[in-house]
Protein backbone atom coordinates (compact mmCIF):
# COMPACT_ATOMS: atom_id res chain seq x y z
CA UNK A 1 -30.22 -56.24 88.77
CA UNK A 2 -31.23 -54.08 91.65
CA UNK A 3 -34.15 -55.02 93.94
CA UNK A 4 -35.11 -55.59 97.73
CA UNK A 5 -33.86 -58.63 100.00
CA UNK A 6 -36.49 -60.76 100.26
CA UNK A 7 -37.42 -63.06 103.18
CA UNK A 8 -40.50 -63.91 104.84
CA UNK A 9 -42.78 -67.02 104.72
CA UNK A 10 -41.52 -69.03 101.58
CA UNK A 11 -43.94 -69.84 99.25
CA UNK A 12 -44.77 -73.29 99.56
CA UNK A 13 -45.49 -72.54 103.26
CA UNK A 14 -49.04 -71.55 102.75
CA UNK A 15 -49.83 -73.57 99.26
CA UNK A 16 -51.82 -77.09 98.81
CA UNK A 17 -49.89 -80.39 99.76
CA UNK A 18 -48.32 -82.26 97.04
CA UNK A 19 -48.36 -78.71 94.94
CA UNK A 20 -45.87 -80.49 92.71
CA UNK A 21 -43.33 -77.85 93.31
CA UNK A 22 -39.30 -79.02 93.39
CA UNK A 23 -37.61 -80.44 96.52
CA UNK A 24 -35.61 -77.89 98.19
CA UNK A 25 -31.85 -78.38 96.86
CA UNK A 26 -29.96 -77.62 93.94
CA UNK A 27 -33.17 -76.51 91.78
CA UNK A 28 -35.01 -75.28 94.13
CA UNK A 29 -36.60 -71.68 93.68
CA UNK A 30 -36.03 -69.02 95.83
CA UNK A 31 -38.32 -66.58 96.74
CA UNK A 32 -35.95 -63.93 95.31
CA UNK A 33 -35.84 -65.29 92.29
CA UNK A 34 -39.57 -65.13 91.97
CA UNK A 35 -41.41 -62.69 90.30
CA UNK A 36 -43.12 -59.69 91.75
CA UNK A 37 -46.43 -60.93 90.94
CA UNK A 38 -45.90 -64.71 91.52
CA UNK A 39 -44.52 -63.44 95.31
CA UNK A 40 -47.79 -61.44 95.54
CA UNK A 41 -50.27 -63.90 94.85
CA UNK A 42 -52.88 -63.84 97.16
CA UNK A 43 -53.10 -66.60 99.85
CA UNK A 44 -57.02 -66.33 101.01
CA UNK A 45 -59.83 -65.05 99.23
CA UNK A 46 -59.99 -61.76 101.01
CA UNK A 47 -56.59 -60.96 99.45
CA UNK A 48 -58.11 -61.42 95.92
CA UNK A 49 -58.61 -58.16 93.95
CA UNK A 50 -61.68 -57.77 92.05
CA UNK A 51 -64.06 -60.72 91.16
CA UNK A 52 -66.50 -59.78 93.90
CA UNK A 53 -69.14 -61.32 91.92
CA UNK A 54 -68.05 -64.57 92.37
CA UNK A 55 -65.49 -64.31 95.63
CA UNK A 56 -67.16 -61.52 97.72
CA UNK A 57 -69.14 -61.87 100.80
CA UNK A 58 -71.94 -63.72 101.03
CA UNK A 59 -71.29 -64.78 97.20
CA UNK A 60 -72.20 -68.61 96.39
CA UNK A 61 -68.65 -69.37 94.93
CA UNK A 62 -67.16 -68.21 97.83
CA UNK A 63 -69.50 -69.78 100.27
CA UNK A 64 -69.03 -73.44 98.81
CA UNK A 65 -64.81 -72.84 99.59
CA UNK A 66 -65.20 -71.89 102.78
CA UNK A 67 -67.50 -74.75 103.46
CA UNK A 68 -64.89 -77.33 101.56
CA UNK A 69 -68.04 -77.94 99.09
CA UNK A 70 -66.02 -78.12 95.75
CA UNK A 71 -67.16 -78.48 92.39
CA UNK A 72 -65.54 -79.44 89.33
CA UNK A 73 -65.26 -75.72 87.73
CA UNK A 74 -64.04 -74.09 84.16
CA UNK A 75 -62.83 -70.44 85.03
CA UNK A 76 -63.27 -68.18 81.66
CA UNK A 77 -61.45 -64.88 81.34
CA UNK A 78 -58.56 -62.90 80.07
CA UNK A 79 -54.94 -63.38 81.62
CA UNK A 80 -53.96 -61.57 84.94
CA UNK A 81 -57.56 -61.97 86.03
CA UNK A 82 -56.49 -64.24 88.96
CA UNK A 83 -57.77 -68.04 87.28
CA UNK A 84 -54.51 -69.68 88.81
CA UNK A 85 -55.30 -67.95 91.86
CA UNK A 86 -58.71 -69.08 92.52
CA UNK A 87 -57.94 -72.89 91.40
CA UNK A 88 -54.84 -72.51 94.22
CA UNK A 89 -57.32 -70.90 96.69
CA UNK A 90 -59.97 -73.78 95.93
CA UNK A 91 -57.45 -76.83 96.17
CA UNK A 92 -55.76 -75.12 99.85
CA UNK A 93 -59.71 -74.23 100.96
CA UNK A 94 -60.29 -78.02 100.17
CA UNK A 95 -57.16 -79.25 101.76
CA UNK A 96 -56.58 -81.11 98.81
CA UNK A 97 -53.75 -82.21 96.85
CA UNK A 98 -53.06 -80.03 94.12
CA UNK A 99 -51.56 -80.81 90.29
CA UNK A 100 -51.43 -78.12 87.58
CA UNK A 101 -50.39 -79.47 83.66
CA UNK A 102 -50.79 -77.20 81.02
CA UNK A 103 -51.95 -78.08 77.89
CA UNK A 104 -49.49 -75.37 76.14
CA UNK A 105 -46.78 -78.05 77.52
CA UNK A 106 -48.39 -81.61 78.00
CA UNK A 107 -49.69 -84.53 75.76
CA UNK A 108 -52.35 -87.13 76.07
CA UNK A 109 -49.22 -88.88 78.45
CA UNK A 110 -48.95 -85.89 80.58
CA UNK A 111 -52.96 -85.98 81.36
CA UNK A 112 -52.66 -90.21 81.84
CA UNK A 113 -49.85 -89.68 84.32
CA UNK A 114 -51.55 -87.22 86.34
CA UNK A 115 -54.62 -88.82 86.43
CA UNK A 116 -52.61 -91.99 87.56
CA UNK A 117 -51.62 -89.87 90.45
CA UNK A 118 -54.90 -88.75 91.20
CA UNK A 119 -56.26 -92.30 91.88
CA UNK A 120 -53.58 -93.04 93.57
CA UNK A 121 -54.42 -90.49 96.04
CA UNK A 122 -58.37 -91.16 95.89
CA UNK A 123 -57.46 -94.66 97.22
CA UNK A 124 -55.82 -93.07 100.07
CA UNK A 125 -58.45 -91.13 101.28
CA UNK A 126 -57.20 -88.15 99.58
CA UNK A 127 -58.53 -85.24 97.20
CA UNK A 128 -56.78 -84.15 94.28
CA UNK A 129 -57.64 -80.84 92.54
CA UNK A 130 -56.09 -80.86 88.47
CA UNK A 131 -55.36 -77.64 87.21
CA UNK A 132 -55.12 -76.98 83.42
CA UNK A 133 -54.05 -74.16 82.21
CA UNK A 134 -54.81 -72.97 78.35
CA UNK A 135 -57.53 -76.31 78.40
CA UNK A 136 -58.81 -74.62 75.60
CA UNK A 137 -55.68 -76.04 73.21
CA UNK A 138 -56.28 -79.36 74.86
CA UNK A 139 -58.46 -81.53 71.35
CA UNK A 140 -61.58 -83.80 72.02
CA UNK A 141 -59.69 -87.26 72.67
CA UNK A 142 -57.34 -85.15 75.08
CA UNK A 143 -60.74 -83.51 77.21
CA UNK A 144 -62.48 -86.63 77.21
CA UNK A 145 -59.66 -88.54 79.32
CA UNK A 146 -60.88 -86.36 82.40
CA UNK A 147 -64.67 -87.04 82.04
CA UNK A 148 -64.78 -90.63 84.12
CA UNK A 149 -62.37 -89.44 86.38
CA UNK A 150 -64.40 -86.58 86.96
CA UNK A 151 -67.27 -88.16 87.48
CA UNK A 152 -66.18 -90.77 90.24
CA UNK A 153 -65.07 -88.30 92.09
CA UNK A 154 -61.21 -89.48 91.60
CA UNK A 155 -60.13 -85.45 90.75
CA UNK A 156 -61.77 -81.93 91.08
CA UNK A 157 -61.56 -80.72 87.47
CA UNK A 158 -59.94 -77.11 86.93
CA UNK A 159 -59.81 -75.96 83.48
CA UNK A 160 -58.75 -72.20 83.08
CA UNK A 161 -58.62 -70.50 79.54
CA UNK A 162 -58.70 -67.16 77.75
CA UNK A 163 -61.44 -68.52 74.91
CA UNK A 164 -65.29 -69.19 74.65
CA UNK A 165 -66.42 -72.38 76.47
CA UNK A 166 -68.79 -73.32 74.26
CA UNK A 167 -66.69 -72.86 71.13
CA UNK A 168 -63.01 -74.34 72.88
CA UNK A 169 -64.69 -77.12 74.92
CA UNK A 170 -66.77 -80.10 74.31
CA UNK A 171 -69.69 -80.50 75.60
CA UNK A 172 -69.32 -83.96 77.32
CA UNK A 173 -66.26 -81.31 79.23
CA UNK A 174 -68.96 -78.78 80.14
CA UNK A 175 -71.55 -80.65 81.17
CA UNK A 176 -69.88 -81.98 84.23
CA UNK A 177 -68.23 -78.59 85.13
CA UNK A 178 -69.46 -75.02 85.95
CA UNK A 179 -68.37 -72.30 83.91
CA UNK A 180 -67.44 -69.53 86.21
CA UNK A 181 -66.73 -66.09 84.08
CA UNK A 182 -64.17 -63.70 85.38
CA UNK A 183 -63.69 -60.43 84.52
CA UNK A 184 -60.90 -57.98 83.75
CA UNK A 185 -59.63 -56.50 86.88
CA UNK A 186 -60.72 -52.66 86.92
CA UNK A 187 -57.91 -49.59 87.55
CA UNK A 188 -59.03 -49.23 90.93
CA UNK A 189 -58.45 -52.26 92.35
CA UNK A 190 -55.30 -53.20 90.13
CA UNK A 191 -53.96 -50.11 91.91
CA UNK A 192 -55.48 -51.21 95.38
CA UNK A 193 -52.97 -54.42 94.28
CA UNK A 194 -49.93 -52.13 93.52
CA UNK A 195 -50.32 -50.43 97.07
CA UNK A 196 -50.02 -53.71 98.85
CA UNK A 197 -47.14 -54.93 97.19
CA UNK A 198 -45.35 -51.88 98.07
CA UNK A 199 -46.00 -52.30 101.64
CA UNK A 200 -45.67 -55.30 101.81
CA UNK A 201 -41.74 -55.60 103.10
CA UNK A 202 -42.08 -59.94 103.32
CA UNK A 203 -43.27 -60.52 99.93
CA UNK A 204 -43.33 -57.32 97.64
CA UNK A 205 -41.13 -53.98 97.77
CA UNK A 206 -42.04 -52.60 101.32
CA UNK A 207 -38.09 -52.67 102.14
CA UNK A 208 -37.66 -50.05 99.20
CA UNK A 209 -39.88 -47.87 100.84
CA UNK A 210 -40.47 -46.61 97.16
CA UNK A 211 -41.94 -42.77 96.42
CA UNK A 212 -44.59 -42.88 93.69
CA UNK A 213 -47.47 -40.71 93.29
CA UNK A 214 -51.11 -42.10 92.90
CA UNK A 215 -51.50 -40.30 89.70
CA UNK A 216 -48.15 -43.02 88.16
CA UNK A 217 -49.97 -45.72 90.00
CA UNK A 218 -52.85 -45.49 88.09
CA UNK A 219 -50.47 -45.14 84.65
CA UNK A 220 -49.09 -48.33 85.53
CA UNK A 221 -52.72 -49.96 86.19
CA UNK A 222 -54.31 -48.53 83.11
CA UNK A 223 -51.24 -49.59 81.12
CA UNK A 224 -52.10 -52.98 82.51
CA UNK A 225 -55.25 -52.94 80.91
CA UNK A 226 -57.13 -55.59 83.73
CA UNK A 227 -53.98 -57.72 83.95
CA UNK A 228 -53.08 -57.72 87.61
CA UNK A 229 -49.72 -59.54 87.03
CA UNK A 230 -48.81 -57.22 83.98
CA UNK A 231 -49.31 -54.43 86.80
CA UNK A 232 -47.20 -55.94 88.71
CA UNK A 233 -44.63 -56.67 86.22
CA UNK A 234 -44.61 -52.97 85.25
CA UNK A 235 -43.89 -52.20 88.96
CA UNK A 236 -40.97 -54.30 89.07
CA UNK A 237 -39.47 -53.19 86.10
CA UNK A 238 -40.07 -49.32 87.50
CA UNK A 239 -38.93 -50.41 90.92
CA UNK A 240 -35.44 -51.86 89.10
CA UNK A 241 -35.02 -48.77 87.24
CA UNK A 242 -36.08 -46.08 89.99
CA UNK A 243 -33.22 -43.59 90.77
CA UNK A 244 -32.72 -42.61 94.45
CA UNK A 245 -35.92 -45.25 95.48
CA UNK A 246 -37.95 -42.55 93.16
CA UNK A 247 -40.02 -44.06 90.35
CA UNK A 248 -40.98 -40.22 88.46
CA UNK A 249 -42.52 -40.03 85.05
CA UNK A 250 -38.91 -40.57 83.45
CA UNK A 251 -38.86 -44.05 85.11
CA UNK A 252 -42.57 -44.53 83.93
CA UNK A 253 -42.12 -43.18 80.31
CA UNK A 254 -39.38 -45.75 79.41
CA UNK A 255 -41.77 -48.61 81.30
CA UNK A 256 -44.86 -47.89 79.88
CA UNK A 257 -43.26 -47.26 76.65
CA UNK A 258 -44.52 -50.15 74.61
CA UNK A 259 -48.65 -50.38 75.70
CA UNK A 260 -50.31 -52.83 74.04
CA UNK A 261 -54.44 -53.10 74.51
CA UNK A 262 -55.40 -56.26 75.33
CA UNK A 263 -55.89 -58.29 72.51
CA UNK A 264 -56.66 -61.53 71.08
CA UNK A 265 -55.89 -61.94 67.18
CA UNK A 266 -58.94 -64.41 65.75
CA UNK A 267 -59.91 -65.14 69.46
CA UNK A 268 -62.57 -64.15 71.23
CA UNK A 269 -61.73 -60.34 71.72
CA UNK A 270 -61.05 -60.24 67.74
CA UNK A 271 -64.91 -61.23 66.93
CA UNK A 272 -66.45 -59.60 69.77
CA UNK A 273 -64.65 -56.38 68.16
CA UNK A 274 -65.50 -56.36 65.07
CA UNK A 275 -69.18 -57.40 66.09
CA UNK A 276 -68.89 -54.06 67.93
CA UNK A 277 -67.79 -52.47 64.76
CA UNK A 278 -70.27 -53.65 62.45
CA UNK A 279 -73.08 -53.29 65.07
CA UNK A 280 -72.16 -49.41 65.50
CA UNK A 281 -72.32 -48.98 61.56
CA UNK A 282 -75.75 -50.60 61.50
CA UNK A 283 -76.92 -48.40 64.66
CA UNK A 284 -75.44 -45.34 62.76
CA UNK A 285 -73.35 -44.42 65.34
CA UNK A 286 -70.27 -42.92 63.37
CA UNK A 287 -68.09 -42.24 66.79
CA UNK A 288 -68.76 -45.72 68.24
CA UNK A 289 -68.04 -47.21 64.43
CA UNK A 290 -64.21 -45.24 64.13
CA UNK A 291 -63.21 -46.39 67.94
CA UNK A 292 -64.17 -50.19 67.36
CA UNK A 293 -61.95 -49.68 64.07
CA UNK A 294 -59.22 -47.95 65.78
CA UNK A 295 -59.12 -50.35 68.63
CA UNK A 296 -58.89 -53.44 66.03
CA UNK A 297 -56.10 -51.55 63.79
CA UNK A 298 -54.59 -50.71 67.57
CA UNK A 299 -54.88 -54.59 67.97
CA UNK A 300 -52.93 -55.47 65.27
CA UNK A 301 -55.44 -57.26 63.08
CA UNK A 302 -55.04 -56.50 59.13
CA UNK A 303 -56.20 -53.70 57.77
CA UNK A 304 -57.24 -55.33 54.79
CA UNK A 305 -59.09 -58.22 56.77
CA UNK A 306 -61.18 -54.62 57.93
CA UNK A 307 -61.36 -52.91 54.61
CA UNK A 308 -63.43 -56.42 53.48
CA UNK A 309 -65.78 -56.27 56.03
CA UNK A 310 -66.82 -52.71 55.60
CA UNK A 311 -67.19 -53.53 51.90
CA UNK A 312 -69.71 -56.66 53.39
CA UNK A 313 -71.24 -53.92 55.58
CA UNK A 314 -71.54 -51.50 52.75
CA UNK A 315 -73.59 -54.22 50.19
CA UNK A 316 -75.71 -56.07 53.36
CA UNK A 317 -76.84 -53.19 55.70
CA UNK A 318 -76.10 -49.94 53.80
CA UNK A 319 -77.42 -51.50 50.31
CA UNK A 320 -79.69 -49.72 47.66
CA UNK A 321 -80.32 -46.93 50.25
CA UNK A 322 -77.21 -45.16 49.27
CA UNK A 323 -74.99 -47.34 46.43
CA UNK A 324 -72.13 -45.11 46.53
CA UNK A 325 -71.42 -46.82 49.78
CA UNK A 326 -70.13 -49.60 48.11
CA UNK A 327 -67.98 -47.48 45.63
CA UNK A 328 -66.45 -46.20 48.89
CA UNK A 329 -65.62 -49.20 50.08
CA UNK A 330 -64.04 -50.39 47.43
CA UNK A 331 -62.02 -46.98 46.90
CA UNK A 332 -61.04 -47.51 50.71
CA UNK A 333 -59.75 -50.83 49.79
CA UNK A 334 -57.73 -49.59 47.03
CA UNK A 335 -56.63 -46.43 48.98
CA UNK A 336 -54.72 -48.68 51.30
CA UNK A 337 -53.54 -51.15 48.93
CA UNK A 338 -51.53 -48.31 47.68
CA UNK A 339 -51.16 -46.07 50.70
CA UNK A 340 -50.13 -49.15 53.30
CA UNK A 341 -49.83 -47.90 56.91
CA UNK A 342 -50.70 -45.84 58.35
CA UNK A 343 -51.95 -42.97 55.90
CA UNK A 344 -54.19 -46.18 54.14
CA UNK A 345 -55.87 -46.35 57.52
CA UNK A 346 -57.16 -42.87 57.37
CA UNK A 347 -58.98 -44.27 54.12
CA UNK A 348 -60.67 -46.79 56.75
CA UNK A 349 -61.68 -44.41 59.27
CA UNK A 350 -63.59 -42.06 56.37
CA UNK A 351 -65.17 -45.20 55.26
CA UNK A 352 -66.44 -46.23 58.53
CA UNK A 353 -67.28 -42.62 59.40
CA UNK A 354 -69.75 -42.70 55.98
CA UNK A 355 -71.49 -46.29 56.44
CA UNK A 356 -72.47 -45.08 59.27
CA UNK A 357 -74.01 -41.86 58.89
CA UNK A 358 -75.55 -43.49 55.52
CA UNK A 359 -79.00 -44.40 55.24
CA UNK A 360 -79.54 -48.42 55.80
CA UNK A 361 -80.87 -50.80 53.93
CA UNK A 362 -80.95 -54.61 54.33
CA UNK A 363 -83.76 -55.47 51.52
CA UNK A 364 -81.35 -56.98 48.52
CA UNK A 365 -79.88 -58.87 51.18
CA UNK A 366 -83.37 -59.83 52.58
CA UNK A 367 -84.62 -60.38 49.05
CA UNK A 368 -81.30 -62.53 48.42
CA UNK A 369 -82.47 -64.56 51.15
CA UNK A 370 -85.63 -65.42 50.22
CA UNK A 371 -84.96 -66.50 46.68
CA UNK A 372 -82.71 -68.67 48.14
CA UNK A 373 -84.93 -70.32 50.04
CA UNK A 374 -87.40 -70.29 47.74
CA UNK A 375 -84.94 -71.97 45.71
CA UNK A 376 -84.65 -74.71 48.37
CA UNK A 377 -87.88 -75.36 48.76
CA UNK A 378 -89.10 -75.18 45.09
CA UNK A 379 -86.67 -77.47 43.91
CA UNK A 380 -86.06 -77.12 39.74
CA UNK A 381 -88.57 -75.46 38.73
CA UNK A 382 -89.28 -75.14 34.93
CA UNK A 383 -88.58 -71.98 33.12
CA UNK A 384 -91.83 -70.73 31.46
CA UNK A 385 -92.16 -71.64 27.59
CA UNK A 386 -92.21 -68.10 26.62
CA UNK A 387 -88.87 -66.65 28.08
CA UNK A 388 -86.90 -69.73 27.14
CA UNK A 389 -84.41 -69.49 24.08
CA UNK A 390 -85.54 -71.07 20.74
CA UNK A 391 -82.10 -71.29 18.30
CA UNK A 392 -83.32 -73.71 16.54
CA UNK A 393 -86.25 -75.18 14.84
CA UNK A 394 -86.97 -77.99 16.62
CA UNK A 395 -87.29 -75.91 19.86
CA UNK A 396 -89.64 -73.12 17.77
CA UNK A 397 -91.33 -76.11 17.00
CA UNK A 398 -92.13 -77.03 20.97
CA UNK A 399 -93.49 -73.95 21.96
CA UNK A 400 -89.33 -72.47 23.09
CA UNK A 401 -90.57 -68.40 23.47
CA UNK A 402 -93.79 -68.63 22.16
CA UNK A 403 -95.76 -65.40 23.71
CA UNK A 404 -92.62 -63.61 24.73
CA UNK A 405 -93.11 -59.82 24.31
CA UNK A 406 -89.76 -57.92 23.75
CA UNK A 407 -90.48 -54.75 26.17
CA UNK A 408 -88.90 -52.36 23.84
CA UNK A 409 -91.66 -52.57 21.76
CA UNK A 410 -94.25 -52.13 24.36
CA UNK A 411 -96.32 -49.11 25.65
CA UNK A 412 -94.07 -47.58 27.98
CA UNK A 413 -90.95 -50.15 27.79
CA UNK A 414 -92.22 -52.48 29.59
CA UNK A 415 -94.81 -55.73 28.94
CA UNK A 416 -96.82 -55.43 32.36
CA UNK A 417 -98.41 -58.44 31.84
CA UNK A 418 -95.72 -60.58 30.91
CA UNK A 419 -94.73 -63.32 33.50
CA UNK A 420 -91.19 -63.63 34.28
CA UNK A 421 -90.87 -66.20 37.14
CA UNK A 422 -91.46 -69.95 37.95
CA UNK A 423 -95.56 -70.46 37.50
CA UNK A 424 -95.27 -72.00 41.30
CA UNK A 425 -93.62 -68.85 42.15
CA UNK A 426 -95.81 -66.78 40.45
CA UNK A 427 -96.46 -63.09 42.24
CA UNK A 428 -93.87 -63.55 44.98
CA UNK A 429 -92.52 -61.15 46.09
CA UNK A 430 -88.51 -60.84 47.37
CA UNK A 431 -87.58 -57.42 47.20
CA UNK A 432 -89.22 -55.02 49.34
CA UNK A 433 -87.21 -51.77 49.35
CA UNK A 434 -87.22 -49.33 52.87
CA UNK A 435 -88.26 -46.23 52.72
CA UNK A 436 -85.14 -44.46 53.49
CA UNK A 437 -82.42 -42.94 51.17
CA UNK A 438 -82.81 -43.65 47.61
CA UNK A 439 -84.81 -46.50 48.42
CA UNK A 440 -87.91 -44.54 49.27
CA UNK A 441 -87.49 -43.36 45.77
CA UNK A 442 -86.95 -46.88 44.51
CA UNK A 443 -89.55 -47.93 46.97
CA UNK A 444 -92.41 -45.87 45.04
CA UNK A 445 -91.55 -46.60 41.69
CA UNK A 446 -91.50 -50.07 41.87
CA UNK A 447 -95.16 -50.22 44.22
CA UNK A 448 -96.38 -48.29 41.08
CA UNK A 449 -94.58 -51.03 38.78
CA UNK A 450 -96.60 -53.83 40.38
CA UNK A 451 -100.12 -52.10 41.05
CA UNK A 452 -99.50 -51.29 36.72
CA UNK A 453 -98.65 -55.25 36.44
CA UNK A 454 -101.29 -56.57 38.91
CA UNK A 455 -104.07 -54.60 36.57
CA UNK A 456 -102.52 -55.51 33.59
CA UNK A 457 -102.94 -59.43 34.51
CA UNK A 458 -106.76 -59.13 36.02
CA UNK A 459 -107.60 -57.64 32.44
């Protein structure tokens, strides 16, 4: 493998005390074994790319570290976003001890021996700052060892993770930390990242002195997709395979060759996307409806998992105003059943395309709703005498469909003043259709049907 000589300030130089890392010797790391982005981490806030919100001048994060005013703290946000970073930054700003577990790696032991650690520096005088990484996968009885610890001060909690707070953490957890969201690093400042680590000759690839254009610097950082350390994994790999210290599109076409969107299968990017996708259906927004879809199939989620939910989309917000939405769906569904990938998924995108340019209607779902509730609240109510069944004589003989009037035989098919629900639930009314698509038509039939029923009952 080809790449620079590296030298400089060694890692550990600049990092926490006690940052757990191995005494030099026989398994020691060296810095050239390291990778690109590991080498490049940044060693003071100003170094940090992106997260200005929380990190820039004058911000409130950033003016508790430089003051040594720490907080226990849950950072929330996608990898390559610089979580590890910060909780590094806060434990050397702190001059504290610092401890990273991960709960990918560690048990319920793991946690106990690190918090054993902790006291034993709180004892001394001393500060301890506990990283855990993923503390999302971490279960209730696992999160709850930190909370007393936590709140006597022993440790300065760190959790980092990919996935919802509120869903991923308990709330004993959360109540005695603040959730600090970061964001996905944009192009421009991914590639502000790239430039430094190719001048930089100490820690990144400034001894290469590299030739790459702007324009495959900002390939690399959209390929990245706001994952610094991806970035800078994709320079390393262009830097290795770089003829003549050139990296030209060649280089970056076998690189970038596998892009993959960022992506989070049943995670928190899954349901924020298709959120996005049935939201744009409902706001009949046809483009914004076939890119959420695209970006999901992109994702890798199951095109069948999609073809369902458009079918849900078709019956709850499309509805009586145009029906053959939900034929659609359903032909869409078969289409790829028998199609597969990826001419099925051209199925999809027509389907999408026509819920949302379809007029919408949510009143049988509406109306579904409130004869369940009505159902809730009524309790069992009694059918009325007149439309129950009678087969035998005994039940003729109780009054069993007494009065019933078989609409057939009435003036205009139908018995206007026959009653047909619950006597408590008498004239309620559920369904109450829009007055778009068919449903307008719908919509003035059946006001006429109950102005003709409401006379026929004051008679």
């Amino acid at each position: 493998m080809r790449g620079p000589a590296r030298r400089g300030m060694p890692y550990h130089a600049w990092m926490p005390r006690n940052i757990m890392t191995p005494t030099p010797g026989l398994f020691a790391e060296p810095d050239a074994l390291k990778p690109l982005a590991e080498r490049m981490r940044p060693r003071s806030l100003d170094e940090i790319v992106g997260q200005q919100r929380l990190v820039g001048a004058d911000k409130a994060l950033r003016r508790a570290l430089e003051a040594g005013k720490i907080h226990s703290m849950v950072l929330w946000g996608p990898p390559g976003c610089g979580k590890t970073t910060l909780a590094l930054l806060v434990a050397r700003y702190a001059d504290a001890d610092f401890r990273a577990i991960s709960a990918v790696l560690s048990g319920l032991p793991d946690v106990r021996k690190a918090l054993a650690e902790a006291e034993v520096n709180f004892a001394q005088g001393r500060r301890t700052v506990l990283f855990v990484d993923e503390v999302h996968r971490f279960n209730k009885t696992q999160q709850d060892a930190f909370l007393p610890h936590i709140e006597k001060g022993v440790i300065i909690f760190i959790g980092a993770t990919t996935e919802n707070p509120s869903f991923e953490l308990n709330s004993a957890l959360l109540s005695r930390c603040r959730v600090h969201v970061l964001e996905p690093i944009s192009t421009d400042d991914i590639v502000a990242a790239l430039k430094r680590a190719l001048s930089d000759s100490e820690r990144g690839l400034g001894e290469l002195q590299l030739q790459v254009s702007d324009a495959s610097l900002e390939s690399i950082a959209q390929a990245a997709d706001g994952d610094v350390r991806r970035a800078l994994t994709l320079l390393e790999i262009a830097a290795e395979l770089a003829e003549n210290n050139r990296i030209d599109d060649t280089t970056l076409t076998q690189v970038l060759a596998d892009r993959t969107r960022r992506f989070d299968k049943m995670g928190e990017q899954f349901y924020d996307q298709i959120s996005a996708l049935h939201k744009s259906v409902r706001s009949s927004d046809p483009d914004a409806a076939v890119y959420w879809l695209c970006r999901m199939l992109d994702g890798g989620v199951d095109p069948l998992y999609l073809a369902r939910r458009m079918t849900r989309m078709a019956v709850e917000d499309v509805g009586l105003a145009e029906p053959r939405a939900w034929r659609m769906a359903l032909d869409a569904w078969d289409t790829y059943e028998r199609l597969g990938s990826p001419e099925g998924e051209l199925g999809l995108a027509q389907l999408a395309i026509w819920l949302a340019i379809s007029p919408k209607s949510n009143a049988a779902y509406m109306a579904y709703n409130k004869a369940r509730a009505a159902i809730r609240e009524g309790g069992t109510l009694e059918v009325p005498m007149h439309l129950r069944n009678a087969p035998t004589k005994l039940m003729k003989g109780l009054g069993y469909g007494k009065g019933y009037q078989y609409d057939h035989d009435a003036e205009g098919g139908i018995a206007l003043d026959q009653q047909c629900l619950p006597d408590a639930l008498a004239g309620s009314v559920f369904y109450e259709p829009v007055d778009r698509g068919l449903e307008l038509q719908l919509r003035e039939k059946l006001l006429a049907l109950r102005a003709a029923r409401e006379k026929a009952r004051s008679k």
